[in-house]
Protein backbone atom coordinates (compact mmCIF):
# COMPACT_ATOMS: atom_id res chain seq x y z
CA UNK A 1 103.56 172.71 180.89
CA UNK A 2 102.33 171.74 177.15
CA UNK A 3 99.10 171.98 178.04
CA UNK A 4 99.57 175.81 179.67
CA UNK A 5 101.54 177.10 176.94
CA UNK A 6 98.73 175.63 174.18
CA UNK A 7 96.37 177.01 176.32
CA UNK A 8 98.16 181.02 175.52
CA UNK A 9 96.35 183.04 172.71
CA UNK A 10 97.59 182.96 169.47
CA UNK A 11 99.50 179.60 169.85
CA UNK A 12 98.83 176.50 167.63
CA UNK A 13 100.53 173.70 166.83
CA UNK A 14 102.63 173.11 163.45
CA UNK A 15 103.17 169.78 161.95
CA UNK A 16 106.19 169.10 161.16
CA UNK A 17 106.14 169.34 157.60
CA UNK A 18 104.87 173.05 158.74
CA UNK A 19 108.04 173.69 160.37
CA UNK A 20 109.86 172.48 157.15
CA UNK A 21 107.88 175.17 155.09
CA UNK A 22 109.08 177.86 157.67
CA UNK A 23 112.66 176.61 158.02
CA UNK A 24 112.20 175.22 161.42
CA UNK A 25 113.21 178.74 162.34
CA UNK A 26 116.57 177.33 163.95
CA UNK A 27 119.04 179.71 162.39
CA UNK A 28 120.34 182.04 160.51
CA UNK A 29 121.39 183.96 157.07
CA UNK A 30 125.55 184.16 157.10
CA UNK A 31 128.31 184.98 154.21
CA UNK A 32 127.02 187.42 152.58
CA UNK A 33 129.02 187.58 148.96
CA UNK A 34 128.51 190.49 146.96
CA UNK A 35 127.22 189.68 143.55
CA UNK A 36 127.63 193.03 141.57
CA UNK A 37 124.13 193.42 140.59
CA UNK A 38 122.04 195.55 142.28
CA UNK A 39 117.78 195.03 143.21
CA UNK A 40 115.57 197.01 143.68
CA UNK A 41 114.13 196.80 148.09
CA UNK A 42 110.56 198.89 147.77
CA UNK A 43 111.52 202.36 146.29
CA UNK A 44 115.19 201.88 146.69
CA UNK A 45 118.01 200.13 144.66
CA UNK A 46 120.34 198.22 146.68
CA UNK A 47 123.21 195.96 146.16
CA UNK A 48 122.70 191.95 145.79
CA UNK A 49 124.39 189.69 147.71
CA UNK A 50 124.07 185.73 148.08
CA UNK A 51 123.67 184.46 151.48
CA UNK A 52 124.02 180.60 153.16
CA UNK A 53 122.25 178.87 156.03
CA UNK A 54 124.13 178.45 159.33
CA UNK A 55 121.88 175.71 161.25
CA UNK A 56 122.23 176.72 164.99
CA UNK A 57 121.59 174.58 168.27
CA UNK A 58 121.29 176.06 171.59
CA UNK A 59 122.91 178.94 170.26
CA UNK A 60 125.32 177.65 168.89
CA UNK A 61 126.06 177.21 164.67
CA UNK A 62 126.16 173.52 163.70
CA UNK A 63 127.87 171.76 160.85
CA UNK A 64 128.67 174.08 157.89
CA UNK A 65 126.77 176.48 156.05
CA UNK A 66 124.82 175.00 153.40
CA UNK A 67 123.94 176.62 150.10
CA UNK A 68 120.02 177.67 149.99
CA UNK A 69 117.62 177.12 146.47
CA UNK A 70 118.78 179.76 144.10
CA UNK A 71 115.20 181.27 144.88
CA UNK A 72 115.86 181.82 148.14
CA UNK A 73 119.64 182.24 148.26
CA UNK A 74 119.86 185.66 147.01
CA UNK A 75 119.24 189.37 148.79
CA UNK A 76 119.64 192.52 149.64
CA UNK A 77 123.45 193.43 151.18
CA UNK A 78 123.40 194.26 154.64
CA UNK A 79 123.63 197.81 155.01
CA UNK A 80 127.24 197.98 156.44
CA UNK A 81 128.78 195.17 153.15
CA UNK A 82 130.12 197.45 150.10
CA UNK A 83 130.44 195.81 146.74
């Protein structure tokens, strides 16, 4: 089954300090907290918020959200938060 999916276009395999660089892409961006700044997203200015990472398996979230590097932890609201 490896050797079929390798053998699909576009696939390669990542090492696993790859997958570190990407986040391992196993979850997701959660509590949103509104900082009262706003940023500017392309031509528009939006509100800030400061987000955490929920690790998920199978699905599911797993342990607690964890606080991401202050150059990554901060970003546009989603659209339906008001500050």
């Amino acid at each position: 089954m490896k050797n079929s999916i390798l053998g699909l276009e576009g696939v390669e395999v990542l090492s696993k300090k790859q997958m570190k660089n990407v986040g391992g892409g196993l979850g997701h961006l959660t509590n949103a907290t509104c900082t009262g700044n706003t940023m500017q997203a392309g031509d528009t200015t939006v509100w800030e918020c400061k987000y955490q990472y929920q690790r998920t398996f199978i699905g599911m979230d797993w342990g607690s959200p964890q606080d991401l590097a202050e150059s990554n932890a901060y970003g546009p609201c989603p659209a339906n938060k008001i500050c």
